[in-house]
PDB file of N, CA and C in Angstrom:
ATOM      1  N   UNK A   1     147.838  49.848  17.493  1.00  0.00           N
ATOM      2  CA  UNK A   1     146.560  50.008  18.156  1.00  0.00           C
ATOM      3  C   UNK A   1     146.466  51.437  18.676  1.00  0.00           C
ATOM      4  N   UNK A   2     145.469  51.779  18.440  1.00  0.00           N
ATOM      5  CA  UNK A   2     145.058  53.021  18.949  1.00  0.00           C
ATOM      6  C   UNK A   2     144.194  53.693  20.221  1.00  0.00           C
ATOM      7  N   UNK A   3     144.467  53.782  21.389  1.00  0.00           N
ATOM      8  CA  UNK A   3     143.931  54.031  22.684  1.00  0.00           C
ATOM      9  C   UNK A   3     143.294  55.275  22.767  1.00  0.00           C
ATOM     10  N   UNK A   4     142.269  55.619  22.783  1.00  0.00           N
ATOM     11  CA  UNK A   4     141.060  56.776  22.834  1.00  0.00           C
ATOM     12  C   UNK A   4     140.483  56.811  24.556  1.00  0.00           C
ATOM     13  N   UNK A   5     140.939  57.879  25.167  1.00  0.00           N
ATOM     14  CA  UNK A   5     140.537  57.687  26.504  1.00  0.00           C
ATOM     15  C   UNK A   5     139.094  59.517  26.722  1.00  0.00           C
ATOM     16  N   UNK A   6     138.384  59.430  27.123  1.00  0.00           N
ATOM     17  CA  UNK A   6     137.627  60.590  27.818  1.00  0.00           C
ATOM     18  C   UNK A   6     136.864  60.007  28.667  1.00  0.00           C
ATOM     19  N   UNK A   7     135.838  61.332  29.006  1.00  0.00           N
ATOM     20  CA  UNK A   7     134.650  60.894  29.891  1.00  0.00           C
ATOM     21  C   UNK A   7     133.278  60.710  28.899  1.00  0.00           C
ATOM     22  N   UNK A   8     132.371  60.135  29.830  1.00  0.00           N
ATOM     23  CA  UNK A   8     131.150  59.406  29.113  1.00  0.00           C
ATOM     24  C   UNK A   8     130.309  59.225  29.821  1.00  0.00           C
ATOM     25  N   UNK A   9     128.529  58.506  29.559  1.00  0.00           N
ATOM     26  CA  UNK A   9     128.139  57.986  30.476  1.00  0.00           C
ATOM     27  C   UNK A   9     127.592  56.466  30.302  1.00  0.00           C
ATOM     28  N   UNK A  10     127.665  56.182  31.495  1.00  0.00           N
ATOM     29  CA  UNK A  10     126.885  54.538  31.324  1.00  0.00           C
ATOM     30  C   UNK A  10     125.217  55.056  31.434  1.00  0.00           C
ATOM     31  N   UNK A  11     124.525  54.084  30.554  1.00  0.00           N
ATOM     32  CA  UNK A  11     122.898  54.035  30.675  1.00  0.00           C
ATOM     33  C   UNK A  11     122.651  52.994  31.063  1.00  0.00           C
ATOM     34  N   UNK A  12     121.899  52.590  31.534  1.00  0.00           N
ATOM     35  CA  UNK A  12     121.338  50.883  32.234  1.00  0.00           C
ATOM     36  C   UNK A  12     120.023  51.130  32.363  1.00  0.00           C
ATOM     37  N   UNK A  13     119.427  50.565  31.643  1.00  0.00           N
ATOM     38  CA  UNK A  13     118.215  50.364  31.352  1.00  0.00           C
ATOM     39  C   UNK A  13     117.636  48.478  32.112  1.00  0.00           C
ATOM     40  N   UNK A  14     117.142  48.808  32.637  1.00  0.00           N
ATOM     41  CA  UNK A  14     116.269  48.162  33.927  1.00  0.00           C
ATOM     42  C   UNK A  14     115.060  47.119  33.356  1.00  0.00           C
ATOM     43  N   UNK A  15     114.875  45.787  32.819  1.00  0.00           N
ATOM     44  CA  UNK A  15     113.547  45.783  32.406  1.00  0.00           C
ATOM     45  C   UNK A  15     113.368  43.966  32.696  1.00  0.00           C
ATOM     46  N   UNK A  16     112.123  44.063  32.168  1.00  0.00           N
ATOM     47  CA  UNK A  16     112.026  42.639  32.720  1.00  0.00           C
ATOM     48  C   UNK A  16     111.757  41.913  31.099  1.00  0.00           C
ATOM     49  N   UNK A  17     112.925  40.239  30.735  1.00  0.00           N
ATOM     50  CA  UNK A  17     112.102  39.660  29.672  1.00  0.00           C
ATOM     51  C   UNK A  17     110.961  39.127  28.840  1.00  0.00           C
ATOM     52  N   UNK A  18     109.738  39.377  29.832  1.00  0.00           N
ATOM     53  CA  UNK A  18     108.598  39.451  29.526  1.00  0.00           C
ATOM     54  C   UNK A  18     108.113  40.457  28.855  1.00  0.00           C
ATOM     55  N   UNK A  19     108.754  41.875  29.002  1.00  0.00           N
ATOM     56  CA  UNK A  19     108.293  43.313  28.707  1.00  0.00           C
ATOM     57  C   UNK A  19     108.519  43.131  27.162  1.00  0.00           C
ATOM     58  N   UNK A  20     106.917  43.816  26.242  1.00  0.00           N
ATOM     59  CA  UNK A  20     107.020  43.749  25.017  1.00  0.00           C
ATOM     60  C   UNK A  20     106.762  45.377  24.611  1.00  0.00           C
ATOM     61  N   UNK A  21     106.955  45.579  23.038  1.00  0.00           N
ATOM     62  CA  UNK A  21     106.926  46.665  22.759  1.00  0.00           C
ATOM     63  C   UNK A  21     106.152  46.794  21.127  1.00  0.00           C
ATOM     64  N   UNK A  22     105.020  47.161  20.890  1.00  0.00           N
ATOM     65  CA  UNK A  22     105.040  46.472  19.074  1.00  0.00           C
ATOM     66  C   UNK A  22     104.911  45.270  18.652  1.00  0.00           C
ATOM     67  N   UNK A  23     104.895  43.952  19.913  1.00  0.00           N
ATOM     68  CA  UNK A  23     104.750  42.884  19.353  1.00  0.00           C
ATOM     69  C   UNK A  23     106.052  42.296  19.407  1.00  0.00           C
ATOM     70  N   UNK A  24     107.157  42.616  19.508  1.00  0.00           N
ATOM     71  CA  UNK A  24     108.490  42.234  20.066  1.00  0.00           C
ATOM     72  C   UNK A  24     109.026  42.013  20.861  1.00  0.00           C
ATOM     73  N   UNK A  25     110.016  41.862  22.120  1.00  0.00           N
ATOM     74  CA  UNK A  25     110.376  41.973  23.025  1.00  0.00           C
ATOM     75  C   UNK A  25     111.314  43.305  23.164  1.00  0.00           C
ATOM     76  N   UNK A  26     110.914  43.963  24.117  1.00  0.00           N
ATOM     77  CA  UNK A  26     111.503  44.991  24.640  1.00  0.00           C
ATOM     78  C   UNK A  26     112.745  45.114  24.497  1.00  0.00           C
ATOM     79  N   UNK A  27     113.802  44.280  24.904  1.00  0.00           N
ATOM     80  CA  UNK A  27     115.093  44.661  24.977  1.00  0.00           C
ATOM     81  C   UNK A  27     115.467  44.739  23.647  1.00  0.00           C
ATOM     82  N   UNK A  28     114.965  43.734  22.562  1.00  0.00           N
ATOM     83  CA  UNK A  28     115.171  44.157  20.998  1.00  0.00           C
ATOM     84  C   UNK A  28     115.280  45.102  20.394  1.00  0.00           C
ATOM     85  N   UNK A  29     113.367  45.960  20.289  1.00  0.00           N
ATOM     86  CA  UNK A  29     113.209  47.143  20.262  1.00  0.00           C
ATOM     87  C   UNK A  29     114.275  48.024  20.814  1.00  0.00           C
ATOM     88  N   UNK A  30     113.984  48.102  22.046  1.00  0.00           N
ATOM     89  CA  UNK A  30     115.561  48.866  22.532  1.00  0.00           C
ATOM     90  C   UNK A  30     116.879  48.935  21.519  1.00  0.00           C
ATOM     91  N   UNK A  31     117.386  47.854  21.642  1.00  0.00           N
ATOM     92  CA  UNK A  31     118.489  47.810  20.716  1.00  0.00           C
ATOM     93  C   UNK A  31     118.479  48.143  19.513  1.00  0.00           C
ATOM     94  N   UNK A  32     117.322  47.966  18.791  1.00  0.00           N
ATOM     95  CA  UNK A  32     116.978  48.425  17.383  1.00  0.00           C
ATOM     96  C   UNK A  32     117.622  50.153  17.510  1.00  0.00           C
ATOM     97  N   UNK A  33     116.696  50.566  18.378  1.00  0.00           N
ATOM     98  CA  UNK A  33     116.381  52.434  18.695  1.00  0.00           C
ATOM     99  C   UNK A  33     117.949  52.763  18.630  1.00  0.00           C
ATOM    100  N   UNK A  34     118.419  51.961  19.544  1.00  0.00           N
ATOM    101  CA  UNK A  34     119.576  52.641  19.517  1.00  0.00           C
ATOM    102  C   UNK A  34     120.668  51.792  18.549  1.00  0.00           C
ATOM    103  N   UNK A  35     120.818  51.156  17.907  1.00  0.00           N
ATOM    104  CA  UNK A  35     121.501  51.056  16.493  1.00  0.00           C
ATOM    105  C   UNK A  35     121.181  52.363  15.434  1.00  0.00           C
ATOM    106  N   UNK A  36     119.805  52.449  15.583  1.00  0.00           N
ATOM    107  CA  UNK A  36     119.428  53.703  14.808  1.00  0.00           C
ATOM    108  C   UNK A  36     119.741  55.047  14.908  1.00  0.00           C
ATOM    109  N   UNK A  37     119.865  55.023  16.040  1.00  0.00           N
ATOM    110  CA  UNK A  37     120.514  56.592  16.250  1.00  0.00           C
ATOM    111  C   UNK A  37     122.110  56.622  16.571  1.00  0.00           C
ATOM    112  N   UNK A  38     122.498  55.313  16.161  1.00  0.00           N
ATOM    113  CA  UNK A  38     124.234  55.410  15.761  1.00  0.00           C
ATOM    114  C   UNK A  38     124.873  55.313  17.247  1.00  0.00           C
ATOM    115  N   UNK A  39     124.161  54.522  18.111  1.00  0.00           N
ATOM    116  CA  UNK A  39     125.042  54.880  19.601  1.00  0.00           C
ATOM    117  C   UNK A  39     126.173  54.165  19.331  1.00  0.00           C
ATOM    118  N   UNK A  40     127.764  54.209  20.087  1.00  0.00           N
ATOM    119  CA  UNK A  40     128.603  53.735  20.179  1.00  0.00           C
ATOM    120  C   UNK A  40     128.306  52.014  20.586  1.00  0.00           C
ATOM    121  N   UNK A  41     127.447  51.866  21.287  1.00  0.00           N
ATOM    122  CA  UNK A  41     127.287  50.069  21.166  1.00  0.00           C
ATOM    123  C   UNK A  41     126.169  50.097  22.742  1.00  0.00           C
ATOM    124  N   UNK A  42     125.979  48.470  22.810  1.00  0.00           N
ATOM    125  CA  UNK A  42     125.001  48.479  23.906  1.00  0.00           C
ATOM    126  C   UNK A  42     125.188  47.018  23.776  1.00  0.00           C
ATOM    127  N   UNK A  43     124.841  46.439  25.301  1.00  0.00           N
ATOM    128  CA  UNK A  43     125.117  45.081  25.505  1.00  0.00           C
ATOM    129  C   UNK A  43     123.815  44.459  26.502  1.00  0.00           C
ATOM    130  N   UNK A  44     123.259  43.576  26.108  1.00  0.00           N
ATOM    131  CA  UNK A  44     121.958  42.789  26.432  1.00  0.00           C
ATOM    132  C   UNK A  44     122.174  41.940  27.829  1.00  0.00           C
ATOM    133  N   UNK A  45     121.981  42.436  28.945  1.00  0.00           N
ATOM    134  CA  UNK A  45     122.240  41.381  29.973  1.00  0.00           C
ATOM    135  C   UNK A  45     121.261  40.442  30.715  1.00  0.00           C
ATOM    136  N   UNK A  46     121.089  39.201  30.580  1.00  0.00           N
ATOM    137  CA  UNK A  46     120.228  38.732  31.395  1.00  0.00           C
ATOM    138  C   UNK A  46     120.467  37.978  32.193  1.00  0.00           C
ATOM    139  N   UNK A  47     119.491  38.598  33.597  1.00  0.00           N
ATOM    140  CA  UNK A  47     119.766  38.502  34.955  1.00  0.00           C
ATOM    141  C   UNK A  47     119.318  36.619  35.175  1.00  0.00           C
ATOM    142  N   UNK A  48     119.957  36.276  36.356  1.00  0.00           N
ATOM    143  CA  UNK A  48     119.431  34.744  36.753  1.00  0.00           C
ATOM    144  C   UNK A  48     118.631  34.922  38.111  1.00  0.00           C
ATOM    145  N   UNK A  49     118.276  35.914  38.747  1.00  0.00           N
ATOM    146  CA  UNK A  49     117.189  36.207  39.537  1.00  0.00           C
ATOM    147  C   UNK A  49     117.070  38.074  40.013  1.00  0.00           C
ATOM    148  N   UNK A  50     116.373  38.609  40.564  1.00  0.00           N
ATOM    149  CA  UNK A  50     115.911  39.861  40.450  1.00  0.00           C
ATOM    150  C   UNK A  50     114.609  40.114  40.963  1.00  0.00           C
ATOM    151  N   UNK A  51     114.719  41.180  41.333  1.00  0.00           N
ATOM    152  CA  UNK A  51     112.728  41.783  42.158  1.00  0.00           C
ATOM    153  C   UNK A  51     113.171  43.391  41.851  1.00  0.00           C
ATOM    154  N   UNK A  52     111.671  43.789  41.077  1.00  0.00           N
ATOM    155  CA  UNK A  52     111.623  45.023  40.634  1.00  0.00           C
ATOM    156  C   UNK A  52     110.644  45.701  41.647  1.00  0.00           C
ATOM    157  N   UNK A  53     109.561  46.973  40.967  1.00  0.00           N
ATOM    158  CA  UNK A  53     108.435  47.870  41.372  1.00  0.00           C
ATOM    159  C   UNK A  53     107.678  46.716  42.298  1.00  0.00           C
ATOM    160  N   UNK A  54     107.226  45.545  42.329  1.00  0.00           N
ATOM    161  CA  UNK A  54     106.218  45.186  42.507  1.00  0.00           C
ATOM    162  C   UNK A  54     107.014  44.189  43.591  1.00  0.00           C
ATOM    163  N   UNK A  55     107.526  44.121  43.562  1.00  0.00           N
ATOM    164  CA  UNK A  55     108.961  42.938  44.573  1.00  0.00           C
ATOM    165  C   UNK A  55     108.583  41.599  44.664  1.00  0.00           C
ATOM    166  N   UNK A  56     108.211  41.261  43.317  1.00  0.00           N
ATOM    167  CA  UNK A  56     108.038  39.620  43.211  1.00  0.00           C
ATOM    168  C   UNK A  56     109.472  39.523  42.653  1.00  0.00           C
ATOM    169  N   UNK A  57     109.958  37.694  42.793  1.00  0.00           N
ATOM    170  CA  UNK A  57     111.245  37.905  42.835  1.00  0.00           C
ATOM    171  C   UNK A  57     111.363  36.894  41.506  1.00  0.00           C
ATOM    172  N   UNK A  58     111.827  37.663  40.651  1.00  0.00           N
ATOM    173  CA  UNK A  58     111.521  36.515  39.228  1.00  0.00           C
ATOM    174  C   UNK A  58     112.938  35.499  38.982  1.00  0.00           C
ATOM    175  N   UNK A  59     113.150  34.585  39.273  1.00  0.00           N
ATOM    176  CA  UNK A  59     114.622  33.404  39.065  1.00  0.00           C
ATOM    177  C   UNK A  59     114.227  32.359  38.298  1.00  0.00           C
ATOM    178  N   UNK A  60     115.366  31.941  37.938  1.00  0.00           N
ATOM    179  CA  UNK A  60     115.861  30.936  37.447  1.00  0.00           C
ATOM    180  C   UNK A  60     115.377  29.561  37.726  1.00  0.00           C
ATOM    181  N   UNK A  61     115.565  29.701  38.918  1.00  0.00           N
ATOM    182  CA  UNK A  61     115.051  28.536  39.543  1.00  0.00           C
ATOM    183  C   UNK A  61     113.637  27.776  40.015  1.00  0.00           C
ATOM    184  N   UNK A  62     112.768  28.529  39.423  1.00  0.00           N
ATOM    185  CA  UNK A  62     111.582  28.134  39.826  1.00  0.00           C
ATOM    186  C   UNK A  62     111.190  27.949  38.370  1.00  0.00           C
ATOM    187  N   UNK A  63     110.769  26.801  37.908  1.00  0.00           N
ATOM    188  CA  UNK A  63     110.160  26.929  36.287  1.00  0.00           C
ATOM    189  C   UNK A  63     109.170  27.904  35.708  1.00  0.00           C
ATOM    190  N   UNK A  64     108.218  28.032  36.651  1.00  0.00           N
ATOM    191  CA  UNK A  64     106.803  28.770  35.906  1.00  0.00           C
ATOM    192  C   UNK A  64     107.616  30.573  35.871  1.00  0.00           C
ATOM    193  N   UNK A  65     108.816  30.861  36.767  1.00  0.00           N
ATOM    194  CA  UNK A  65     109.082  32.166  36.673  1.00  0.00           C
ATOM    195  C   UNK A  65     110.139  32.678  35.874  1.00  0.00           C
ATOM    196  N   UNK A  66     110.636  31.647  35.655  1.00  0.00           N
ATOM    197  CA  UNK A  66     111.945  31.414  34.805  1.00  0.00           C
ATOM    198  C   UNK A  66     111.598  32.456  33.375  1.00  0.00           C
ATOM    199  N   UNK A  67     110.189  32.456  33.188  1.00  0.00           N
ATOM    200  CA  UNK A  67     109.801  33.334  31.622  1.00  0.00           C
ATOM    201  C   UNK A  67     109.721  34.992  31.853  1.00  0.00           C
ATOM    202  N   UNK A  68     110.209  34.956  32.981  1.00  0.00           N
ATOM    203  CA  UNK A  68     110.292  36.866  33.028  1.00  0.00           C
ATOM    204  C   UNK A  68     111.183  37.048  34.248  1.00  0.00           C
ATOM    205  N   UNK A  69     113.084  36.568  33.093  1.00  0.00           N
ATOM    206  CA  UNK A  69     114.077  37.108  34.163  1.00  0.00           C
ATOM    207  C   UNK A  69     114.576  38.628  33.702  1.00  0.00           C
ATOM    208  N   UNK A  70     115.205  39.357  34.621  1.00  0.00           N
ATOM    209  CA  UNK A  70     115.659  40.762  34.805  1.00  0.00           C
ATOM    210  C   UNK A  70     116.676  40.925  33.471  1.00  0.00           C
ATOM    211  N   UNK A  71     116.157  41.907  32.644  1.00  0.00           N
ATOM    212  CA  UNK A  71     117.577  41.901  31.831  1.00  0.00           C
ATOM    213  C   UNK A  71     117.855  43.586  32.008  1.00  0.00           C
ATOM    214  N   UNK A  72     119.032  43.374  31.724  1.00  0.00           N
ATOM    215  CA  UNK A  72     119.895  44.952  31.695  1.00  0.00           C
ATOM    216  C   UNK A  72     120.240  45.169  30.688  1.00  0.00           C
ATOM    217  N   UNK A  73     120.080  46.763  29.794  1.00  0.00           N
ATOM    218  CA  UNK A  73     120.627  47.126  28.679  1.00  0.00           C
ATOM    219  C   UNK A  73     121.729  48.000  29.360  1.00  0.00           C
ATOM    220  N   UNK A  74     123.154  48.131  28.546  1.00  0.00           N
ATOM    221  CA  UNK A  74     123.864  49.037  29.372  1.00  0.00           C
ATOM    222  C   UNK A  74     124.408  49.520  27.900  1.00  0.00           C
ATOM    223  N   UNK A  75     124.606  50.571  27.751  1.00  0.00           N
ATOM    224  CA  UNK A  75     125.039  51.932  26.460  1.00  0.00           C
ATOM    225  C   UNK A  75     125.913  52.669  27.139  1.00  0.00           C
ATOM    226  N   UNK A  76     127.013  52.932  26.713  1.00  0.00           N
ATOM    227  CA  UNK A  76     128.027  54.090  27.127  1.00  0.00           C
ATOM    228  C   UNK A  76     128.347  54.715  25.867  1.00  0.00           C
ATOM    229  N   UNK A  77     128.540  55.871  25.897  1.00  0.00           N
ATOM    230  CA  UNK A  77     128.666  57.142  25.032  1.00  0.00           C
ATOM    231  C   UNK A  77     128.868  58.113  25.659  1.00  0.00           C
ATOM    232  N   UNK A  78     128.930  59.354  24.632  1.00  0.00           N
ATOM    233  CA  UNK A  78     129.044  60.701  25.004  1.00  0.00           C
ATOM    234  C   UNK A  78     127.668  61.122  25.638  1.00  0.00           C
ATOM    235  N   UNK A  79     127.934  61.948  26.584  1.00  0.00           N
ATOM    236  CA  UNK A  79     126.816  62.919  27.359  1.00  0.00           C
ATOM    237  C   UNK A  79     125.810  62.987  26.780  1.00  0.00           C
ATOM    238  N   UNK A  80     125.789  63.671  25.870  1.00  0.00           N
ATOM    239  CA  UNK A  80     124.776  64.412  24.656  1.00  0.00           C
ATOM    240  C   UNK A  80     124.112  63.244  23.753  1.00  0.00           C
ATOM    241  N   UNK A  81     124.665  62.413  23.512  1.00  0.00           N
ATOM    242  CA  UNK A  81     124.361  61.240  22.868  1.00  0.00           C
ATOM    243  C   UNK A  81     123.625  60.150  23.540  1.00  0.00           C
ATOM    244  N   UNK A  82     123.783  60.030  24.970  1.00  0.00           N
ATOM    245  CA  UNK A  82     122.830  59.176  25.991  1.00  0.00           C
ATOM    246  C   UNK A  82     121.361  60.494  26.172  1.00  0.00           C
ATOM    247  N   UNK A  83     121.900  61.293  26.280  1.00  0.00           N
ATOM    248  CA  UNK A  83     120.375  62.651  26.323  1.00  0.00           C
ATOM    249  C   UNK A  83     119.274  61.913  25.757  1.00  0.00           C
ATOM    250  N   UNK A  84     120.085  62.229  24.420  1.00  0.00           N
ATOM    251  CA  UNK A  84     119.382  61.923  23.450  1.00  0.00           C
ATOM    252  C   UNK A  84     118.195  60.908  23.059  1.00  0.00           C
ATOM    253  N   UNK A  85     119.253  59.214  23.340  1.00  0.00           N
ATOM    254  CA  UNK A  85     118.266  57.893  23.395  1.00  0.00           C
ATOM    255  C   UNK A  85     117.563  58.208  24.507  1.00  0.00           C
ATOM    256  N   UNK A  86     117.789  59.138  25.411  1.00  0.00           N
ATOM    257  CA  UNK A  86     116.529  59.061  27.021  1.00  0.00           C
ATOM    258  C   UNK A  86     115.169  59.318  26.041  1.00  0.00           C
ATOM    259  N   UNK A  87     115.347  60.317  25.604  1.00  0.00           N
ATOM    260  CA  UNK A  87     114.268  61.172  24.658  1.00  0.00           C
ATOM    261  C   UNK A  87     113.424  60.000  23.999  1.00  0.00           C
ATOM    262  N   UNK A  88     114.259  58.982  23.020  1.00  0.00           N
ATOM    263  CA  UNK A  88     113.275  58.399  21.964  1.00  0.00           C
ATOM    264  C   UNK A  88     113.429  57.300  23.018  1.00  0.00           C
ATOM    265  N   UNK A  89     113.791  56.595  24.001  1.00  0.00           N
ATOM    266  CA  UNK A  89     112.993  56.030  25.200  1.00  0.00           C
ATOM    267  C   UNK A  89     111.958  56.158  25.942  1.00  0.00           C
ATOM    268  N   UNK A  90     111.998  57.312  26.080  1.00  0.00           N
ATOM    269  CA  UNK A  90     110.971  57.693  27.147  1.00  0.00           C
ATOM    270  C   UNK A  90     109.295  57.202  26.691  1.00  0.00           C
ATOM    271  N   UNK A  91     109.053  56.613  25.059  1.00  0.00           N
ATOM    272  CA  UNK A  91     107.886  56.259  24.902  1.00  0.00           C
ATOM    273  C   UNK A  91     107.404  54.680  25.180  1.00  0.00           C
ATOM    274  N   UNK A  92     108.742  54.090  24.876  1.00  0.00           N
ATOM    275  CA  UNK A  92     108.792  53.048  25.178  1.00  0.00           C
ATOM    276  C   UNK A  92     109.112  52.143  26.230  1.00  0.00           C
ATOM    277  N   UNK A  93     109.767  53.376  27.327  1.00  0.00           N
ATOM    278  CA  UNK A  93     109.882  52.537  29.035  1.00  0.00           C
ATOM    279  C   UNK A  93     108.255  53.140  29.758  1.00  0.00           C
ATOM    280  N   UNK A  94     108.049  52.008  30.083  1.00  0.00           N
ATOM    281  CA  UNK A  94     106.632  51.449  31.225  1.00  0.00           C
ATOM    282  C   UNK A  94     107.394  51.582  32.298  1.00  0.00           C
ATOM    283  N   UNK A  95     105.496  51.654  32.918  1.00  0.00           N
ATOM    284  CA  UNK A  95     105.620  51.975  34.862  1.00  0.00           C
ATOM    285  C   UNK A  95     106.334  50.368  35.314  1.00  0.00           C
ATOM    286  N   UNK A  96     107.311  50.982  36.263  1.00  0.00           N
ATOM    287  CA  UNK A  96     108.245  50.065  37.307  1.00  0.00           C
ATOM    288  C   UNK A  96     109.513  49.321  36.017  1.00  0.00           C
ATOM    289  N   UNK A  97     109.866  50.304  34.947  1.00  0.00           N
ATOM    290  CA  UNK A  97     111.163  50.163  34.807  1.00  0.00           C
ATOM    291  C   UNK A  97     111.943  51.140  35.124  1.00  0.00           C
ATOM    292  N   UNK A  98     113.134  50.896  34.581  1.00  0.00           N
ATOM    293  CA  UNK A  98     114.345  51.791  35.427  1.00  0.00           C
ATOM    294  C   UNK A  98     115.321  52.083  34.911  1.00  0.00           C
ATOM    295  N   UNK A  99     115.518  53.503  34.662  1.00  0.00           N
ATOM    296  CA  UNK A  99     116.861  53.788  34.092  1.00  0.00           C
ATOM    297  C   UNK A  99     117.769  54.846  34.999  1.00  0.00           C
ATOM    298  N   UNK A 100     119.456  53.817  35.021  1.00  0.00           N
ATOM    299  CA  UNK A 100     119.872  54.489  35.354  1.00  0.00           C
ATOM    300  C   UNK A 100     121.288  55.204  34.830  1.00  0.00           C
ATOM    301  N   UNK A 101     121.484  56.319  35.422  1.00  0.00           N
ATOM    302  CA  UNK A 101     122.599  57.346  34.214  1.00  0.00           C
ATOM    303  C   UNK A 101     123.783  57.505  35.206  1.00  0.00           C
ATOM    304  N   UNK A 102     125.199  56.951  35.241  1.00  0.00           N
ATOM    305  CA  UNK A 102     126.623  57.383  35.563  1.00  0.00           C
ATOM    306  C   UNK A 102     127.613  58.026  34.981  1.00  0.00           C
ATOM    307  N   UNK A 103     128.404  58.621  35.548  1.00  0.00           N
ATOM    308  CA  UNK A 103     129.490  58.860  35.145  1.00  0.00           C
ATOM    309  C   UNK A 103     130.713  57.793  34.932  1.00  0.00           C
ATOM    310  N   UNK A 104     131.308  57.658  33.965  1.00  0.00           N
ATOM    311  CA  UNK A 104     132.309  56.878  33.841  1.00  0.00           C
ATOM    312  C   UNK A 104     133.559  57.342  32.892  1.00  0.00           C
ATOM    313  N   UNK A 105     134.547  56.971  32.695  1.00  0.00           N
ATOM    314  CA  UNK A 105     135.812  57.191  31.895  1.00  0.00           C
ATOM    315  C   UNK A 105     135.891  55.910  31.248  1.00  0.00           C
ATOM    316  N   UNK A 106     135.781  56.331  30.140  1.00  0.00           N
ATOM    317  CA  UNK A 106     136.537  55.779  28.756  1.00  0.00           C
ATOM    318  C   UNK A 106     137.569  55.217  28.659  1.00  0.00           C
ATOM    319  N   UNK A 107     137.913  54.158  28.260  1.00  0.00           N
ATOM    320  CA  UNK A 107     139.434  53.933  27.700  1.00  0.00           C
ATOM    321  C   UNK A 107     138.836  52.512  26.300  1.00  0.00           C
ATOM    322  N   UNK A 108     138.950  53.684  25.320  1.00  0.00           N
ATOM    323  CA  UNK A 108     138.807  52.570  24.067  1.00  0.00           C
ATOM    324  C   UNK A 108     139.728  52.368  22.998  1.00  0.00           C
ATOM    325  N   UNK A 109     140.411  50.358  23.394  1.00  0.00           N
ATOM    326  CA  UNK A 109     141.383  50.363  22.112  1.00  0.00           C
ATOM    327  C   UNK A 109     140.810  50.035  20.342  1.00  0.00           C
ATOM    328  N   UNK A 110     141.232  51.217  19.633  1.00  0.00           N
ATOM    329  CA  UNK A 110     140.897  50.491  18.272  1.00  0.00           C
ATOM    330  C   UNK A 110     142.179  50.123  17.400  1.00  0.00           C
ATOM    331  N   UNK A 111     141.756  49.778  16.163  1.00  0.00           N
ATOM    332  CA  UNK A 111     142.983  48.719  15.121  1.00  0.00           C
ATOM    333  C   UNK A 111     143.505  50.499  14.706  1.00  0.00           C
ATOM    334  N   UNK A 112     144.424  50.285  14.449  1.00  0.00           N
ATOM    335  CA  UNK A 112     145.305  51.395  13.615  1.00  0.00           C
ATOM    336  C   UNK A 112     144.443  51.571  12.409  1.00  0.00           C
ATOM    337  N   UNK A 113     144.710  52.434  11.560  1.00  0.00           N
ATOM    338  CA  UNK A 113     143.971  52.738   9.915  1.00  0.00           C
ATOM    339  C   UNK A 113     145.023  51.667   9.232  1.00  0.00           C
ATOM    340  N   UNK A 114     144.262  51.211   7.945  1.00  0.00           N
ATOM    341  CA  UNK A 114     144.989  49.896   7.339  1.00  0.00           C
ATOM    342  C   UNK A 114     145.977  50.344   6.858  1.00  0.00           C
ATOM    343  N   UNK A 115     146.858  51.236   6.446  1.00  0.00           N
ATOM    344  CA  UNK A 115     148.423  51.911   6.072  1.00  0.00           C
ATOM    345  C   UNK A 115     149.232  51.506   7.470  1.00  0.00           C
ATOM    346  N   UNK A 116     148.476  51.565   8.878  1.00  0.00           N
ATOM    347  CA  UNK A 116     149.550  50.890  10.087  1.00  0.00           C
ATOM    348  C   UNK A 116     149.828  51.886  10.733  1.00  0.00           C
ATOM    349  N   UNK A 117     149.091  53.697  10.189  1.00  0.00           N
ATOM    350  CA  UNK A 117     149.755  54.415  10.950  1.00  0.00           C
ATOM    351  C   UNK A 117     148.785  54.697  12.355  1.00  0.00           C
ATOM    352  N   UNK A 118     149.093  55.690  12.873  1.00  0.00           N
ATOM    353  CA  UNK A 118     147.767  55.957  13.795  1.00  0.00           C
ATOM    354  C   UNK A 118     146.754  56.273  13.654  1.00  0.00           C
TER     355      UNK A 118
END
């Protein structure tokens, strides 16, 4: 196994499951964009309660609100490479979503090359 450690950043992208884009749902689109521009990966989170811009509080627990809970996109990559998706985002995040950008360190294990060496 092969251990790859640097620095990077986390993206978290802020949105609600109701939010559409094209006729799709938002967080899709999202994920599409960035499959396309080759990001290192991105993971779909959805929240079980949450209050955004407008501070209604959308949960789980109430049926009629249950159809627009909080989801989180989160992308880590190189610097230059999160820049980047901000750019072909920026047409597709609406007023009272939210993105936010950290610093973080890396530590990624991959499989050896199939010969076994490093």
């Amino acid at each position: 196994m092969l251990k790859i450690e640097g620095k990077g950043k986390l993206l978290k992208i802020f949105i609600g499951e109701s939010d559409h884009w094209h006729g799709e749902p938002l967080y899709h689109a999202i994920l599409k964009k960035i499959k396309e521009n080759n990001m290192a990966g991105a993971t779909i989170i959805r929240g079980i309660e949450g209050y955004g811009a407008n501070s209604r509080i959308h949960t789980s627990r109430i049926l009629r609100l249950s159809e627009d809970l909080p989801i989180v996109i989160e992308i880590v990559d190189k610097e230059e490479k999160i820049m980047q998706i901000i750019d072909v985002l920026d047409e597709m995040i609406q007023e009272g979503l939210m993105i936010v950008i950290q610093d973080v360190e890396i530590i990624k294990y991959s499989p050896t090359n199939k010969t076994g060496n490093s």
